[in-house]
PDB file of N, CA and C in Angstrom:
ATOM      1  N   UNK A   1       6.533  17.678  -9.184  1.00  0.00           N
ATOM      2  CA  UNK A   1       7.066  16.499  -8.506  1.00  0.00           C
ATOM      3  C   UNK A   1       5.946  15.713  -7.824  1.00  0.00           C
ATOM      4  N   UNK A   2       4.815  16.406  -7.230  1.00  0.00           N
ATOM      5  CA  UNK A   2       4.091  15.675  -6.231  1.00  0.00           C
ATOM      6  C   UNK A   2       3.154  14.936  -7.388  1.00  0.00           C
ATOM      7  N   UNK A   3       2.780  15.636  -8.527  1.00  0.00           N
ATOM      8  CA  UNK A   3       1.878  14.672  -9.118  1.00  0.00           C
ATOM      9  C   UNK A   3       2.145  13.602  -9.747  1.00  0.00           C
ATOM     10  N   UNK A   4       3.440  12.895 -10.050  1.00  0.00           N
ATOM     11  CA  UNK A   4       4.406  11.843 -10.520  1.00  0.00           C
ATOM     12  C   UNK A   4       4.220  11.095  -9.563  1.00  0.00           C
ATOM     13  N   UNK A   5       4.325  11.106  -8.303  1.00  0.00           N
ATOM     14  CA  UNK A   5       4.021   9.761  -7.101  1.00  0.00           C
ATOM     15  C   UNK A   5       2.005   9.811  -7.029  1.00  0.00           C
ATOM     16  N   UNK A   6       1.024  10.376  -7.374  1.00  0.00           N
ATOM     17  CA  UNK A   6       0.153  10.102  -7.582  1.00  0.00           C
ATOM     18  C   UNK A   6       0.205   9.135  -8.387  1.00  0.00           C
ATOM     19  N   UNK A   7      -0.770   8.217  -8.412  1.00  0.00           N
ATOM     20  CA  UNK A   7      -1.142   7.169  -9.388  1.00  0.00           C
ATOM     21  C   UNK A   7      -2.878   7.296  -9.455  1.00  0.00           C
ATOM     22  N   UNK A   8      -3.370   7.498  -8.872  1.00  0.00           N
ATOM     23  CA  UNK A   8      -4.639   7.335  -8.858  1.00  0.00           C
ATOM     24  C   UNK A   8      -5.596   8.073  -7.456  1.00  0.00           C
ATOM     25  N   UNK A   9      -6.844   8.610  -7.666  1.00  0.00           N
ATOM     26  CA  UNK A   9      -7.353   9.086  -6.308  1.00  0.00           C
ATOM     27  C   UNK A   9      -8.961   8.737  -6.463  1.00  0.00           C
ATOM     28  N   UNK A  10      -9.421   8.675  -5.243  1.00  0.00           N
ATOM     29  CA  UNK A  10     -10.777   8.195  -5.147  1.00  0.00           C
ATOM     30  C   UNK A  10     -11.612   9.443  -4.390  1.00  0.00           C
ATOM     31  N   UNK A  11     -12.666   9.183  -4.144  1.00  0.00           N
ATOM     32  CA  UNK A  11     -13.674  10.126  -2.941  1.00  0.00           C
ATOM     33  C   UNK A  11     -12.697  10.571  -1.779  1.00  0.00           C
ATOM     34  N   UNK A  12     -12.157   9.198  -1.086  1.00  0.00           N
ATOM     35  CA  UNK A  12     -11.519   9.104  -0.020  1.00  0.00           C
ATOM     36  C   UNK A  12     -10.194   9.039   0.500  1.00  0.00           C
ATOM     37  N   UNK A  13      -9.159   8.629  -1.149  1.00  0.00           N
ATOM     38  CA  UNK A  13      -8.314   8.120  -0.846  1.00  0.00           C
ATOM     39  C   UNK A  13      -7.336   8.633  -2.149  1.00  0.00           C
ATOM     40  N   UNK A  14      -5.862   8.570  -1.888  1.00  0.00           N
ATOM     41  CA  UNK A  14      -4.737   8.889  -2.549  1.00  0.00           C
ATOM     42  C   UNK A  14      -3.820   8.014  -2.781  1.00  0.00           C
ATOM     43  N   UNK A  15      -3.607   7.301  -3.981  1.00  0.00           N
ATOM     44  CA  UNK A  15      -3.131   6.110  -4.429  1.00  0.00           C
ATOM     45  C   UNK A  15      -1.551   6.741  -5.178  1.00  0.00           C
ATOM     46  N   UNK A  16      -0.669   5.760  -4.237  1.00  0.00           N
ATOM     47  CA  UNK A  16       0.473   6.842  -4.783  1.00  0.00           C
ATOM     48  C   UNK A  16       1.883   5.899  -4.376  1.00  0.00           C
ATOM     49  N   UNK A  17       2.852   6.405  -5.057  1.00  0.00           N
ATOM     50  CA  UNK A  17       3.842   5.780  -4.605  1.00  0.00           C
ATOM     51  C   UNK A  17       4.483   6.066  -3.092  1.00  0.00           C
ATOM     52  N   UNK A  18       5.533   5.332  -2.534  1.00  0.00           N
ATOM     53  CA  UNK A  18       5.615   5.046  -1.151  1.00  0.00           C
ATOM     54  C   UNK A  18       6.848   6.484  -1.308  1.00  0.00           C
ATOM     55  N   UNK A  19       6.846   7.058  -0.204  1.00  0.00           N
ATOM     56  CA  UNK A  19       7.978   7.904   0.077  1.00  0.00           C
ATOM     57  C   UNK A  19       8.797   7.995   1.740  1.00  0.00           C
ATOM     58  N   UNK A  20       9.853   8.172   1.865  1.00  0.00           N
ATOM     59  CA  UNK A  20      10.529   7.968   3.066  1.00  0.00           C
ATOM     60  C   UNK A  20       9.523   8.701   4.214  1.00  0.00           C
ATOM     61  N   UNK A  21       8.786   9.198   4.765  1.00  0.00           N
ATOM     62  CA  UNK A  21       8.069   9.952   5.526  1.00  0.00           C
ATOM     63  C   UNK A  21       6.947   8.974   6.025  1.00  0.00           C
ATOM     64  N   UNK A  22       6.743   7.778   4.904  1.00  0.00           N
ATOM     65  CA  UNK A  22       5.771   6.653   5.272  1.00  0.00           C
ATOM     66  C   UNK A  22       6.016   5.886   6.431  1.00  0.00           C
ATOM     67  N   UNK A  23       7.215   6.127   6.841  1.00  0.00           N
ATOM     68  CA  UNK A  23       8.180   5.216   7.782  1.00  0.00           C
ATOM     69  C   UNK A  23       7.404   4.495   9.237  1.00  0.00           C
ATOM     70  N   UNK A  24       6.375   5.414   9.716  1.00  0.00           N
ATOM     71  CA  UNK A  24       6.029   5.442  11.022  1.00  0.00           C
ATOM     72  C   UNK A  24       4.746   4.361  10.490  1.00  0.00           C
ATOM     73  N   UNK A  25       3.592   4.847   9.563  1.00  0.00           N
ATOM     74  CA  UNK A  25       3.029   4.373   9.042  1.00  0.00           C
ATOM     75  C   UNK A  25       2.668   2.970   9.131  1.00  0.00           C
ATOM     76  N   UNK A  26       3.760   2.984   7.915  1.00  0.00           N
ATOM     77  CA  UNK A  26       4.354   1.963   7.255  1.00  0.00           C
ATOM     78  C   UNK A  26       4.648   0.566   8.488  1.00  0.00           C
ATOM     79  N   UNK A  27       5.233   0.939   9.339  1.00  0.00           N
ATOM     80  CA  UNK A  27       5.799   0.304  10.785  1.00  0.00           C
ATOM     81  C   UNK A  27       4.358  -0.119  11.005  1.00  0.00           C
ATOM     82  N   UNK A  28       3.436   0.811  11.581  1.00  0.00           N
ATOM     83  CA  UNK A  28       2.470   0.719  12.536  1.00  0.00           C
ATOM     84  C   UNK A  28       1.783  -0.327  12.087  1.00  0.00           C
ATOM     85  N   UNK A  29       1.794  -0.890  10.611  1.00  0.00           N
ATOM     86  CA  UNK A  29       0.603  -2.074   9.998  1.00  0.00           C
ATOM     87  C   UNK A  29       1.458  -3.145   9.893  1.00  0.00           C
ATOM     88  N   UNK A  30       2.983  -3.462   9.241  1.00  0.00           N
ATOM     89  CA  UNK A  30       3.606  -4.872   9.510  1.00  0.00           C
ATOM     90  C   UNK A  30       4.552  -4.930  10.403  1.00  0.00           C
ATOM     91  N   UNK A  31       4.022  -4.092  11.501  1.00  0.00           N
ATOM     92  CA  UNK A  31       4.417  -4.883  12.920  1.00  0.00           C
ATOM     93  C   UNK A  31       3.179  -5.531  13.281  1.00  0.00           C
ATOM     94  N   UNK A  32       2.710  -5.933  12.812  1.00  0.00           N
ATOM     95  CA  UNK A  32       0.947  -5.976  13.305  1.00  0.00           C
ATOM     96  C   UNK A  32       0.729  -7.549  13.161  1.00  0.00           C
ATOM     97  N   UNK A  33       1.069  -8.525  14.348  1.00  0.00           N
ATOM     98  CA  UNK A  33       0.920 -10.149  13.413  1.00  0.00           C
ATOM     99  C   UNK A  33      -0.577 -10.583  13.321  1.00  0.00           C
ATOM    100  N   UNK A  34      -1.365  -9.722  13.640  1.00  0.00           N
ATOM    101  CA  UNK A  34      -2.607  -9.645  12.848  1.00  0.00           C
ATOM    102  C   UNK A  34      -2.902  -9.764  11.287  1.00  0.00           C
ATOM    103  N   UNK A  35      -2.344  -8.330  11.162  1.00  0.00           N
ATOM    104  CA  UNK A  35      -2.330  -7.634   9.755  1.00  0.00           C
ATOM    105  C   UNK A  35      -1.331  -8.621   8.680  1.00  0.00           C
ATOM    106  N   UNK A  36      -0.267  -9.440   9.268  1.00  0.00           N
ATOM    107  CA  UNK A  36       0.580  -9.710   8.579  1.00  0.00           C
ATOM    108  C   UNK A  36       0.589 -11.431   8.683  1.00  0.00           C
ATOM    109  N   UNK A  37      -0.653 -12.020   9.364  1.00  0.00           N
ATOM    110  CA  UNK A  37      -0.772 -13.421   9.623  1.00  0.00           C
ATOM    111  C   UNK A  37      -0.974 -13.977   8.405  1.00  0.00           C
ATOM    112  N   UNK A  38      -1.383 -13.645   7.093  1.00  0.00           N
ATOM    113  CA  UNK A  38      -1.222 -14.695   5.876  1.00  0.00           C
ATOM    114  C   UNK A  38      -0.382 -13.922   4.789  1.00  0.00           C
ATOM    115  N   UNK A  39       1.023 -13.644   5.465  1.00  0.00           N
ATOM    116  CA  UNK A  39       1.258 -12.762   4.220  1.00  0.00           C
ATOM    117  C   UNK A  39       2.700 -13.932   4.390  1.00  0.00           C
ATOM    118  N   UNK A  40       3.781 -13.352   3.054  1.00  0.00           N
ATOM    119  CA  UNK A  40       4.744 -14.502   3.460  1.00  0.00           C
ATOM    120  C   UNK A  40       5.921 -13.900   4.320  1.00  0.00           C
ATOM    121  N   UNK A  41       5.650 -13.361   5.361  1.00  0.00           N
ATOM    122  CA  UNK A  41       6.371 -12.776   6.312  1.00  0.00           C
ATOM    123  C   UNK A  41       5.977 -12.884   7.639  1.00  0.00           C
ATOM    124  N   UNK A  42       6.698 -12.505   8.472  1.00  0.00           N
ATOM    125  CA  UNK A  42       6.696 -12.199   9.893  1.00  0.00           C
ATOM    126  C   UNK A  42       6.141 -10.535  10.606  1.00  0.00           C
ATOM    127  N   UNK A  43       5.921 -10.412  10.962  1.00  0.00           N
ATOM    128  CA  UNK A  43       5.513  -8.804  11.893  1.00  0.00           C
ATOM    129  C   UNK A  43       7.425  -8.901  11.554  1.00  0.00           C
ATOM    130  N   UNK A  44       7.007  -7.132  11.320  1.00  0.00           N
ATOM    131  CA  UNK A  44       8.161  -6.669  11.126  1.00  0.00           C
ATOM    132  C   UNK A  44       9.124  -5.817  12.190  1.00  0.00           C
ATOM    133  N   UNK A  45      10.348  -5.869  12.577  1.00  0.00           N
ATOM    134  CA  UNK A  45      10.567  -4.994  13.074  1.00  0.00           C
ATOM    135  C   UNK A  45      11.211  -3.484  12.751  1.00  0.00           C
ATOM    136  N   UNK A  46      11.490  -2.614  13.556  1.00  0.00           N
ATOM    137  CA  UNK A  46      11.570  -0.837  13.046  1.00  0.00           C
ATOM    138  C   UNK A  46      12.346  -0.767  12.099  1.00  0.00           C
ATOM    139  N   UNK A  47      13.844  -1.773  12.266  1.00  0.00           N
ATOM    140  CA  UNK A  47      14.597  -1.068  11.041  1.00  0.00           C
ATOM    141  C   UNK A  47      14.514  -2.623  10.068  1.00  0.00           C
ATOM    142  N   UNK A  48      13.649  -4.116  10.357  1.00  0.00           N
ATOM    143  CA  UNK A  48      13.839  -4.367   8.928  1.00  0.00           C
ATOM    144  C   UNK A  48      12.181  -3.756   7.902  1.00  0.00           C
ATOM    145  N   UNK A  49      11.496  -2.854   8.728  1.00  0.00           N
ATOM    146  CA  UNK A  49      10.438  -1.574   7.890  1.00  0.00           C
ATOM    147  C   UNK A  49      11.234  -0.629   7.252  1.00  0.00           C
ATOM    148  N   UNK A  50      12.005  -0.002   8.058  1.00  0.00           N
ATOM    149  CA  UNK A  50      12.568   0.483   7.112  1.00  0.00           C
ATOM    150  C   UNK A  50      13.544   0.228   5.880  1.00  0.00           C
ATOM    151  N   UNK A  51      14.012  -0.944   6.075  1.00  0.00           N
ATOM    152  CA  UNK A  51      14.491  -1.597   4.458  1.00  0.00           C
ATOM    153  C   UNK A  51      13.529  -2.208   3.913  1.00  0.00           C
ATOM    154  N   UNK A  52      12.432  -2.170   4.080  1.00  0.00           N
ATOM    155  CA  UNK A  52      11.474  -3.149   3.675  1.00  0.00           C
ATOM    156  C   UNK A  52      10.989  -1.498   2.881  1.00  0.00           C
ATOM    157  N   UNK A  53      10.831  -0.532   3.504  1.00  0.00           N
ATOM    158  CA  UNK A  53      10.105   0.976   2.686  1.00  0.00           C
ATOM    159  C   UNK A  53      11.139   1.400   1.404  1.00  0.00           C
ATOM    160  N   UNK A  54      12.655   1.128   1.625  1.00  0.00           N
ATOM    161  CA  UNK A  54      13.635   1.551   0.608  1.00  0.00           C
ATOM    162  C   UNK A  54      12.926   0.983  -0.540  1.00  0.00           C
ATOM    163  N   UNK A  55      12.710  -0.233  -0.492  1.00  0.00           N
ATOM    164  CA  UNK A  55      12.121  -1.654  -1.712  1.00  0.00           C
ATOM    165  C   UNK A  55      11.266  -0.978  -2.081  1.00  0.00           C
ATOM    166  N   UNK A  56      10.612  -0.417  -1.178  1.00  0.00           N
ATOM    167  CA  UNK A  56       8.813  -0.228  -1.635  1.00  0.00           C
ATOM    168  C   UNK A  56       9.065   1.106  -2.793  1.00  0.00           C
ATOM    169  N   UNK A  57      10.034   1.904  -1.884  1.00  0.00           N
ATOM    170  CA  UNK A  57      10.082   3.307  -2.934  1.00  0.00           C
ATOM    171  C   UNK A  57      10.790   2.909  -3.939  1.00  0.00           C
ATOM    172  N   UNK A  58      11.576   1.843  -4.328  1.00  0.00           N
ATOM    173  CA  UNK A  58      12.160   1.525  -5.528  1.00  0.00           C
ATOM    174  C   UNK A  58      11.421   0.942  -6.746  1.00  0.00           C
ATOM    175  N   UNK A  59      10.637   0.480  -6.292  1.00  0.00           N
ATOM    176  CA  UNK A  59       9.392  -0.702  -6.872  1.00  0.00           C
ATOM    177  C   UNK A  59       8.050  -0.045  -7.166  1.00  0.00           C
ATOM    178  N   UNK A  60       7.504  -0.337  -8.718  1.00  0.00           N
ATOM    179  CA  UNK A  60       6.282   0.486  -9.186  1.00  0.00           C
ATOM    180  C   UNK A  60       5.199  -1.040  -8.481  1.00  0.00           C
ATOM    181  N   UNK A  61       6.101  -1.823  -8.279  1.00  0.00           N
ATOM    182  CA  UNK A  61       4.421  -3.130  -7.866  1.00  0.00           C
ATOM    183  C   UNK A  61       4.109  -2.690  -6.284  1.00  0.00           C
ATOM    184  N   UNK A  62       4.261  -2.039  -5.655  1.00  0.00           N
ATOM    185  CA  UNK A  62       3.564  -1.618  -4.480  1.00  0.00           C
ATOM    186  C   UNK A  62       3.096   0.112  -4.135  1.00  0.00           C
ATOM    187  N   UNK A  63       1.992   0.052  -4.005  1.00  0.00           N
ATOM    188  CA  UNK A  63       1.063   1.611  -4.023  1.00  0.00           C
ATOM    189  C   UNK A  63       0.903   1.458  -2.854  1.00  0.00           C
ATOM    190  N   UNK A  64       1.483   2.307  -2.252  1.00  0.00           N
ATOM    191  CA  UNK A  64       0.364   3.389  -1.077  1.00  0.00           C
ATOM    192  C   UNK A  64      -1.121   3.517  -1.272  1.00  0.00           C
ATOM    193  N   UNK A  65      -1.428   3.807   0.166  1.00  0.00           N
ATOM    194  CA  UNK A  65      -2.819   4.070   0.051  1.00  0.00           C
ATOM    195  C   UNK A  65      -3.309   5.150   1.302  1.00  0.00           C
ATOM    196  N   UNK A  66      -3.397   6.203   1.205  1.00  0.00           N
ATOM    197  CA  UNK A  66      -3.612   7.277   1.791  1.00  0.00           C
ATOM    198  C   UNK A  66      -5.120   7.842   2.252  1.00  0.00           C
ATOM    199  N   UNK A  67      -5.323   7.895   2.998  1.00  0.00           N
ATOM    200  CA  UNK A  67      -6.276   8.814   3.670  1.00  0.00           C
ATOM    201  C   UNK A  67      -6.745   9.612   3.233  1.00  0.00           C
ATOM    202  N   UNK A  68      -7.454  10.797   2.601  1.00  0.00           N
ATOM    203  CA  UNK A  68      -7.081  11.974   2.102  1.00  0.00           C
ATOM    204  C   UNK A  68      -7.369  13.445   3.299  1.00  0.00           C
ATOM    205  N   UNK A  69      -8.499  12.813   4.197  1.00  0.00           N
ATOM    206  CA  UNK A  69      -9.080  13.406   5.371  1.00  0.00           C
ATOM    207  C   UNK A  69      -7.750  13.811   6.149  1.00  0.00           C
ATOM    208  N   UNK A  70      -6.909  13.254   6.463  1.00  0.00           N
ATOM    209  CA  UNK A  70      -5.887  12.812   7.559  1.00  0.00           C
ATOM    210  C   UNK A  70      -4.425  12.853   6.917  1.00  0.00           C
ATOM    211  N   UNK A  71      -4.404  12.740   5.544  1.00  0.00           N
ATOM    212  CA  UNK A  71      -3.047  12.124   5.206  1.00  0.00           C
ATOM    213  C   UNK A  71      -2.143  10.812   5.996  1.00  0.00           C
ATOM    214  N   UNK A  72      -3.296  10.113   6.298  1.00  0.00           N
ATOM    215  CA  UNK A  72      -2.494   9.081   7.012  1.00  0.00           C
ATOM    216  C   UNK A  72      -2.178   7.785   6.071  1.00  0.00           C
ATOM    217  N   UNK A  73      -1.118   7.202   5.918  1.00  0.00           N
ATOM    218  CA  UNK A  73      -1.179   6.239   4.787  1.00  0.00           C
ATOM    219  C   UNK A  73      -1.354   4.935   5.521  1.00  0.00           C
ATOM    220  N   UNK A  74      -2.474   4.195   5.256  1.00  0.00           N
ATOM    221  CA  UNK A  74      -2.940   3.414   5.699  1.00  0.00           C
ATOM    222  C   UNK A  74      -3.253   2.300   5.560  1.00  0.00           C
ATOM    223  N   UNK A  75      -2.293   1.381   3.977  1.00  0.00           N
ATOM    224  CA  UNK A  75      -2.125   0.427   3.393  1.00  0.00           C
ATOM    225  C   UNK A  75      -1.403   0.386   1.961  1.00  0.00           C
ATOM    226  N   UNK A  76      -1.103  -0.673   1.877  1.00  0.00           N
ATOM    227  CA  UNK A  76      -1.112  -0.788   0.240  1.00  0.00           C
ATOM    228  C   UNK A  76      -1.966  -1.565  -0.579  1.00  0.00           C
ATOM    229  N   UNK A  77      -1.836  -1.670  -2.015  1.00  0.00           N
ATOM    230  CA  UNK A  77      -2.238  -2.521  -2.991  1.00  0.00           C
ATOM    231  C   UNK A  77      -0.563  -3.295  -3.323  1.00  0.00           C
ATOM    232  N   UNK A  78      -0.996  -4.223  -3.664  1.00  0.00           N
ATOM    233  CA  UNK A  78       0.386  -5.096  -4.738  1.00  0.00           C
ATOM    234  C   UNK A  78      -0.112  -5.363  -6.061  1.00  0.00           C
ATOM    235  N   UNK A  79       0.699  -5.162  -6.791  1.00  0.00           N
ATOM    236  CA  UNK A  79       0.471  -5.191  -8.000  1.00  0.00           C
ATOM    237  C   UNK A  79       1.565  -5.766  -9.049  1.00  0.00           C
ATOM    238  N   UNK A  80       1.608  -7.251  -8.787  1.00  0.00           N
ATOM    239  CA  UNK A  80       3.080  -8.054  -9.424  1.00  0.00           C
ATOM    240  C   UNK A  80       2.314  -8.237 -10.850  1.00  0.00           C
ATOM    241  N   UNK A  81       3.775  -7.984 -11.454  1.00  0.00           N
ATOM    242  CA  UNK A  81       3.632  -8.518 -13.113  1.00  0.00           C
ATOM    243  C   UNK A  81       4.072 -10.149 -12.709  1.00  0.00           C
ATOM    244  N   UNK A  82       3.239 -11.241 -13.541  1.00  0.00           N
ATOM    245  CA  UNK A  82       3.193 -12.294 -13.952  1.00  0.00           C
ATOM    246  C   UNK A  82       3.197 -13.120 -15.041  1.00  0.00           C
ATOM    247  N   UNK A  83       3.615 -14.324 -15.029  1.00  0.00           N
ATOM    248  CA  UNK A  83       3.634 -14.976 -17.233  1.00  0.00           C
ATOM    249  C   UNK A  83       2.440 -14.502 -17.286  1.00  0.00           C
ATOM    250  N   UNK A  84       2.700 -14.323 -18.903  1.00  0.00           N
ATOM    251  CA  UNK A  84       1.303 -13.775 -20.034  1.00  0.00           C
ATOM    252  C   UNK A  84       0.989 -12.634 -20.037  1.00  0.00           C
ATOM    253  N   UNK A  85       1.755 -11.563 -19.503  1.00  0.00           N
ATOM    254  CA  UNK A  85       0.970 -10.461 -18.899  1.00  0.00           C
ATOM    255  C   UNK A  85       0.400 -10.080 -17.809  1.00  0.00           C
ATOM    256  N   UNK A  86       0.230 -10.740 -17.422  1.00  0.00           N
ATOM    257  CA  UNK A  86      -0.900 -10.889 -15.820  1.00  0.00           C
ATOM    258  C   UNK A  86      -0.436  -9.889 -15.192  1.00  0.00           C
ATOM    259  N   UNK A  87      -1.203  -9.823 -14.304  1.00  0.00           N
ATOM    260  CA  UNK A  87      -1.095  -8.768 -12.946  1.00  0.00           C
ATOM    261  C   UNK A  87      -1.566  -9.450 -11.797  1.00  0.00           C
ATOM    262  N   UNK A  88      -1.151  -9.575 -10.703  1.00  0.00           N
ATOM    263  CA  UNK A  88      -1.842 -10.308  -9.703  1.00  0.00           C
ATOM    264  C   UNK A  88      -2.066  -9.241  -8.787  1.00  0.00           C
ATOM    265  N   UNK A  89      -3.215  -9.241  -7.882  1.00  0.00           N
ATOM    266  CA  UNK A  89      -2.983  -7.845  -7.230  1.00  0.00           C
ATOM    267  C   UNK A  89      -3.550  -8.674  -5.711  1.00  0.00           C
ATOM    268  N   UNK A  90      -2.862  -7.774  -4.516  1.00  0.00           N
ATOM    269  CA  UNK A  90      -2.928  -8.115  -3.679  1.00  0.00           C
ATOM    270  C   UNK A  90      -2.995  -6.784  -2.818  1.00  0.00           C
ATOM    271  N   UNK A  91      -3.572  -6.910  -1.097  1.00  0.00           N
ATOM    272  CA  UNK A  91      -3.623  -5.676  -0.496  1.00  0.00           C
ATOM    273  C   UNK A  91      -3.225  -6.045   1.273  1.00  0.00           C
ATOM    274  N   UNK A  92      -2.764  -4.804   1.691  1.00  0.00           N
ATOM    275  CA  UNK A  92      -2.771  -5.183   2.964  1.00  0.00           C
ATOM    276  C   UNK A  92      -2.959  -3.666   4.104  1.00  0.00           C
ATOM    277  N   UNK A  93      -3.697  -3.990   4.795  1.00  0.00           N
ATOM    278  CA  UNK A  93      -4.225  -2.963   5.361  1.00  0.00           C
ATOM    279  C   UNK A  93      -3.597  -2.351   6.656  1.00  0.00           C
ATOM    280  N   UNK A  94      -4.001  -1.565   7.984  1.00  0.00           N
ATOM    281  CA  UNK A  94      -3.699  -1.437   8.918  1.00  0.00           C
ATOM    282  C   UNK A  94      -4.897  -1.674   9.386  1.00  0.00           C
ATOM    283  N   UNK A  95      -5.172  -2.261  10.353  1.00  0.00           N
ATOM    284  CA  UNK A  95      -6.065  -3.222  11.189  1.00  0.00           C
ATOM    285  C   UNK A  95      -7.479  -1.802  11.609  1.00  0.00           C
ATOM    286  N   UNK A  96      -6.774  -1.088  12.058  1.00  0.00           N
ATOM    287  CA  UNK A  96      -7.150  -0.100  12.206  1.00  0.00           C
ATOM    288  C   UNK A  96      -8.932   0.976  11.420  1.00  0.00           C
ATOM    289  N   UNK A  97      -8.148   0.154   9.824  1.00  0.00           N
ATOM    290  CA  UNK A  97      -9.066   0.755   9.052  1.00  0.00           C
ATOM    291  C   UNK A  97      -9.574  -0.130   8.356  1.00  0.00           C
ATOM    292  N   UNK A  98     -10.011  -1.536   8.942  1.00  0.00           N
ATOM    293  CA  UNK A  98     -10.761  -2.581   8.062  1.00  0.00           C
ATOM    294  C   UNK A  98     -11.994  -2.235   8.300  1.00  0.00           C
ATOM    295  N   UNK A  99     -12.893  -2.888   6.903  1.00  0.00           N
ATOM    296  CA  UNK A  99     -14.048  -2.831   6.962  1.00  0.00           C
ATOM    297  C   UNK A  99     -14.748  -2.200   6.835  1.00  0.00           C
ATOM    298  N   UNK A 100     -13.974  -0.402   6.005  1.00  0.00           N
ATOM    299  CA  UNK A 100     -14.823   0.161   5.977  1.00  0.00           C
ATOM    300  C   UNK A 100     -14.922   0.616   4.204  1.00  0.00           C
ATOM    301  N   UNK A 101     -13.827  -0.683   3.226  1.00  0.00           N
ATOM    302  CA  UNK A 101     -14.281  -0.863   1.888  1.00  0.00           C
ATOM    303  C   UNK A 101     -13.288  -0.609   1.330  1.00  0.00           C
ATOM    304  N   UNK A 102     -11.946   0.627   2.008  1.00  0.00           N
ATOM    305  CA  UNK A 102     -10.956   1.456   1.511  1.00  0.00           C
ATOM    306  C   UNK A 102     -10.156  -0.132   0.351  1.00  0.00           C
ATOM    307  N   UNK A 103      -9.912  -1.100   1.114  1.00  0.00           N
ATOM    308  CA  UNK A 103      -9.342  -2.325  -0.533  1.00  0.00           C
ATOM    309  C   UNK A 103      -9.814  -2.324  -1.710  1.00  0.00           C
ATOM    310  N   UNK A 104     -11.334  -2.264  -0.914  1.00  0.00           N
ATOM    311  CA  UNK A 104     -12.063  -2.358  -2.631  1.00  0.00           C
ATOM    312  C   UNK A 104     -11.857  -1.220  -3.419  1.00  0.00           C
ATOM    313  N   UNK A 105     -11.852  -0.181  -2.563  1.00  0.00           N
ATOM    314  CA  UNK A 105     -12.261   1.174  -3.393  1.00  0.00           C
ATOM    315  C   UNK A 105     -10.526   1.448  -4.387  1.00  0.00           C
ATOM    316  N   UNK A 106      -9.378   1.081  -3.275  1.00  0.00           N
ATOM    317  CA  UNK A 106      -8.355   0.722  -3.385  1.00  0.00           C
ATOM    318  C   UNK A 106      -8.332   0.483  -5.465  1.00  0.00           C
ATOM    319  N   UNK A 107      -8.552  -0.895  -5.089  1.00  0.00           N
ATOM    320  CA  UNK A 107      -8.264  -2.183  -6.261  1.00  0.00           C
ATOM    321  C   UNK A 107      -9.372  -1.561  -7.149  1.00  0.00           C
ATOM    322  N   UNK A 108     -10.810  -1.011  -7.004  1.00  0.00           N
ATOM    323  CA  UNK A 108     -11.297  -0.435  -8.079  1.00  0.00           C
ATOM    324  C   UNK A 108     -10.699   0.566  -8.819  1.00  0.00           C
ATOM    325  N   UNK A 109     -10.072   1.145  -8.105  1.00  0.00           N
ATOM    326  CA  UNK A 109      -9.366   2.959  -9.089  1.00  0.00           C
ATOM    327  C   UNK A 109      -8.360   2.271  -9.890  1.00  0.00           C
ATOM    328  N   UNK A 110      -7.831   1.307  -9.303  1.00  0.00           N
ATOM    329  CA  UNK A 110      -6.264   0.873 -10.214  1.00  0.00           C
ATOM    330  C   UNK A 110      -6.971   0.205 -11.598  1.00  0.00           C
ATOM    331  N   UNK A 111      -8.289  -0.762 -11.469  1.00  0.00           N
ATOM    332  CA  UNK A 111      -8.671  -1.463 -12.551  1.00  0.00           C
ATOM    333  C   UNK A 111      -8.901  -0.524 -13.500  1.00  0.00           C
ATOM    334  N   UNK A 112      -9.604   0.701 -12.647  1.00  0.00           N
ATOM    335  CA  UNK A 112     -10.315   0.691 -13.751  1.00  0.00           C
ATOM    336  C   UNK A 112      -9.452   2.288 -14.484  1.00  0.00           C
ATOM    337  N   UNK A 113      -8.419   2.402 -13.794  1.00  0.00           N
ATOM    338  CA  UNK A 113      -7.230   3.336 -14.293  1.00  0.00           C
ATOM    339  C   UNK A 113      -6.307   2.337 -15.638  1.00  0.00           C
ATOM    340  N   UNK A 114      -6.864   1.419 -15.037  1.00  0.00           N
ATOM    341  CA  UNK A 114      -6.120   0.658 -16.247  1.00  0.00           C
ATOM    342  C   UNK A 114      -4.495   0.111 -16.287  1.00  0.00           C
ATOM    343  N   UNK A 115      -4.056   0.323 -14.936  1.00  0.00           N
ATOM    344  CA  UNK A 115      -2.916   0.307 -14.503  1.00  0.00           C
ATOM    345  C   UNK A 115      -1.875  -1.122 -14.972  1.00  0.00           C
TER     346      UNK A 115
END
């Protein structure tokens, strides 16, 4: 079971689908109107995160992004299908852990997984 919500893993990090336990997480980065100032939403509150996490676990276009040190999940990638095929990919972090590359490293495993 656990290796089916894997999608991908790096040095640092565990690329995976979202599961109900993300909840606190999940909260702690789009309540954040930092984190969430160019996205097309508002800072979120507790329970519309948690309908906002149901979506996420229903939906293959949004990955987790995990810690592996900590198990702390600490963003996602987006990953919308678009005309022609496309993929558009997008990321959003917890403020917390910018800057130290985890998007890139993120958006590299998925490319080059081929996802």
């Amino acid at each position: 079971m656990e290796n089916k919500i894997i999608i991908a893993e790096t040095e640092r990090l565990i690329l995976r689908r979202y599961k109900k336990e993300d909840i606190q997480d999940l909260f702690e980065y789009l309540s954040d109107e930092e984190v969430v100032k160019y996205e097309p939403y508002k800072p979120q509150t507790f329970d519309e995160t948690k309908e906002n996490l149901e979506w996420r676990i229903g939906t293959d276009e949004m990955i987790a992004v995990e810690l592996k040190k900590s198990h702390k999940m600490i963003g996602n990638v987006y990953m919308g299908k678009r005309d022609f095929e496309a993929l558009e990919m997008g990321y959003v972090f917890n403020r917390n852990y910018w800057g130290y590359g985890y998007a890139a490293e993120s958006c590299k495993a998925l490319i080059m997984r081929g996802h």
